[in-house]
Protein backbone atom coordinates (compact mmCIF):
# COMPACT_ATOMS: atom_id res chain seq x y z
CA UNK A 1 0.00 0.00 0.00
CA UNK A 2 1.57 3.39 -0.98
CA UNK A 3 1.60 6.22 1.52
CA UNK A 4 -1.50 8.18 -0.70
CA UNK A 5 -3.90 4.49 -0.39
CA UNK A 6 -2.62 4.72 3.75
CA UNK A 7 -4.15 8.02 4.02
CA UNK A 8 -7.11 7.27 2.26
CA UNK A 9 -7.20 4.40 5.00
CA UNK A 10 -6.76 6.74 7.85
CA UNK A 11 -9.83 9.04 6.17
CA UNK A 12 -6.95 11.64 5.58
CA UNK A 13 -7.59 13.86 2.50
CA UNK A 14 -4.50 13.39 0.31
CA UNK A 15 -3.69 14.95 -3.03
CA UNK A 16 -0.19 12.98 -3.82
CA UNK A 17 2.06 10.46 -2.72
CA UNK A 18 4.06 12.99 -1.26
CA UNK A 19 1.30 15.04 0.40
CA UNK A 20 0.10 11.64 1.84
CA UNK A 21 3.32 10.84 3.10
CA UNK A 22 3.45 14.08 5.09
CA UNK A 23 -0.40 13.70 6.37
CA UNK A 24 0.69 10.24 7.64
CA UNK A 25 3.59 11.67 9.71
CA UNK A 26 1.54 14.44 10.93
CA UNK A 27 -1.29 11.91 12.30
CA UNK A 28 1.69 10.08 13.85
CA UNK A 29 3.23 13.01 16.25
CA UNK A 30 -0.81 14.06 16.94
CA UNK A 31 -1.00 10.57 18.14
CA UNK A 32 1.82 10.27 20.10
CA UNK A 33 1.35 13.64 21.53
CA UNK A 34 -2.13 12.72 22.70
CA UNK A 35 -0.78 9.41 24.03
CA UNK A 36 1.43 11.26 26.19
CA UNK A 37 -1.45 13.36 27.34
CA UNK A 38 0.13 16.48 25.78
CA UNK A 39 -1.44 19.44 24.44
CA UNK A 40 -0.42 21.09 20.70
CA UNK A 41 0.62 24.46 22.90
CA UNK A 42 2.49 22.42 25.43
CA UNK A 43 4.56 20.97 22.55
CA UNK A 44 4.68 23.77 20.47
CA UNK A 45 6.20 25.76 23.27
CA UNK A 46 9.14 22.93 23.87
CA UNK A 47 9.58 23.10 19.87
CA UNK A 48 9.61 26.86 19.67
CA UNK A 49 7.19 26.83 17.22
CA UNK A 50 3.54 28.01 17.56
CA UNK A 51 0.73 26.22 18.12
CA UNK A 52 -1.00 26.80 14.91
CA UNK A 53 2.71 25.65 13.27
CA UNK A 54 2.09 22.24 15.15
CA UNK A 55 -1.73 22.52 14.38
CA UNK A 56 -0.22 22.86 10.16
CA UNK A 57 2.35 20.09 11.05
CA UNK A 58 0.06 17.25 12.13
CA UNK A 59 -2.24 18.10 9.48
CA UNK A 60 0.69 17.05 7.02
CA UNK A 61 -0.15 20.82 5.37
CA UNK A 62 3.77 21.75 6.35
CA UNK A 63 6.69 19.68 6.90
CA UNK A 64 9.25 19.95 9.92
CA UNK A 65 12.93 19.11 8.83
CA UNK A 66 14.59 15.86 10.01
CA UNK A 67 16.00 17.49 12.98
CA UNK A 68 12.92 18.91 14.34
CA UNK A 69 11.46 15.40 13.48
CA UNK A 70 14.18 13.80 15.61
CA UNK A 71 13.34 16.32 18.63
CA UNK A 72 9.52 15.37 18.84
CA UNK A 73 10.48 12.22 19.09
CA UNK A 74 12.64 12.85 21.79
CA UNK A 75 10.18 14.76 23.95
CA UNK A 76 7.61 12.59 22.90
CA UNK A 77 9.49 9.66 24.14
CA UNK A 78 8.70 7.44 20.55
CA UNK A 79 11.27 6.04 18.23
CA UNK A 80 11.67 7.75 15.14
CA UNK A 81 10.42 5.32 13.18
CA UNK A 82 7.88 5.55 15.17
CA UNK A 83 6.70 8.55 13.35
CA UNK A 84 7.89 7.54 9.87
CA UNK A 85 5.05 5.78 7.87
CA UNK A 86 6.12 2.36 5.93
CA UNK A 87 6.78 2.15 2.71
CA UNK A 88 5.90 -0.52 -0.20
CA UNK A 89 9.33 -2.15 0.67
CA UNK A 90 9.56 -2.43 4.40
């Protein structure tokens, strides 16, 4: 299943296999944040980044770079891959 059919899946809206990639990894972080029992401002705020930047983020309407991908999972408390959706391959 490519990452566009897993969003369909998921009920995310999804207009390529890149934009679906990006919604997938944005439900991922909203998930683990709400596993945690964390809010989007409490995160934001440890991120630096605003709320409504998060909000964007776990939309999958922006992208974070790797780095900033790394940190969530760090505060989060999740493996990386975690957060990564699986390809075709794996």
């Amino acid at each position: 299943m490519n990452y566009a059919d897993q969003a369909r899946a998921l009920d995310l809206p999804e207009y390529s296999e890149e934009s679906g990639f990006y919604r997938l990894v944005g439900a991922a972080v909203q998930k683990a944040r709400t596993r945690k029992g964390m809010k989007q401002i409490e995160l934001a705020g440890i991120l630096g980044v605003s709320q409504s930047g998060l909000a964007r983020f776990e939309k999958g309407e922006t992208r974070f770079p790797l780095y900033e991908l790394v940190q969530v999972a760090r505060v989060l408390e999740v493996r990386l891959t975690a957060l990564i959706p699986k390809g075709e391959d794996s």
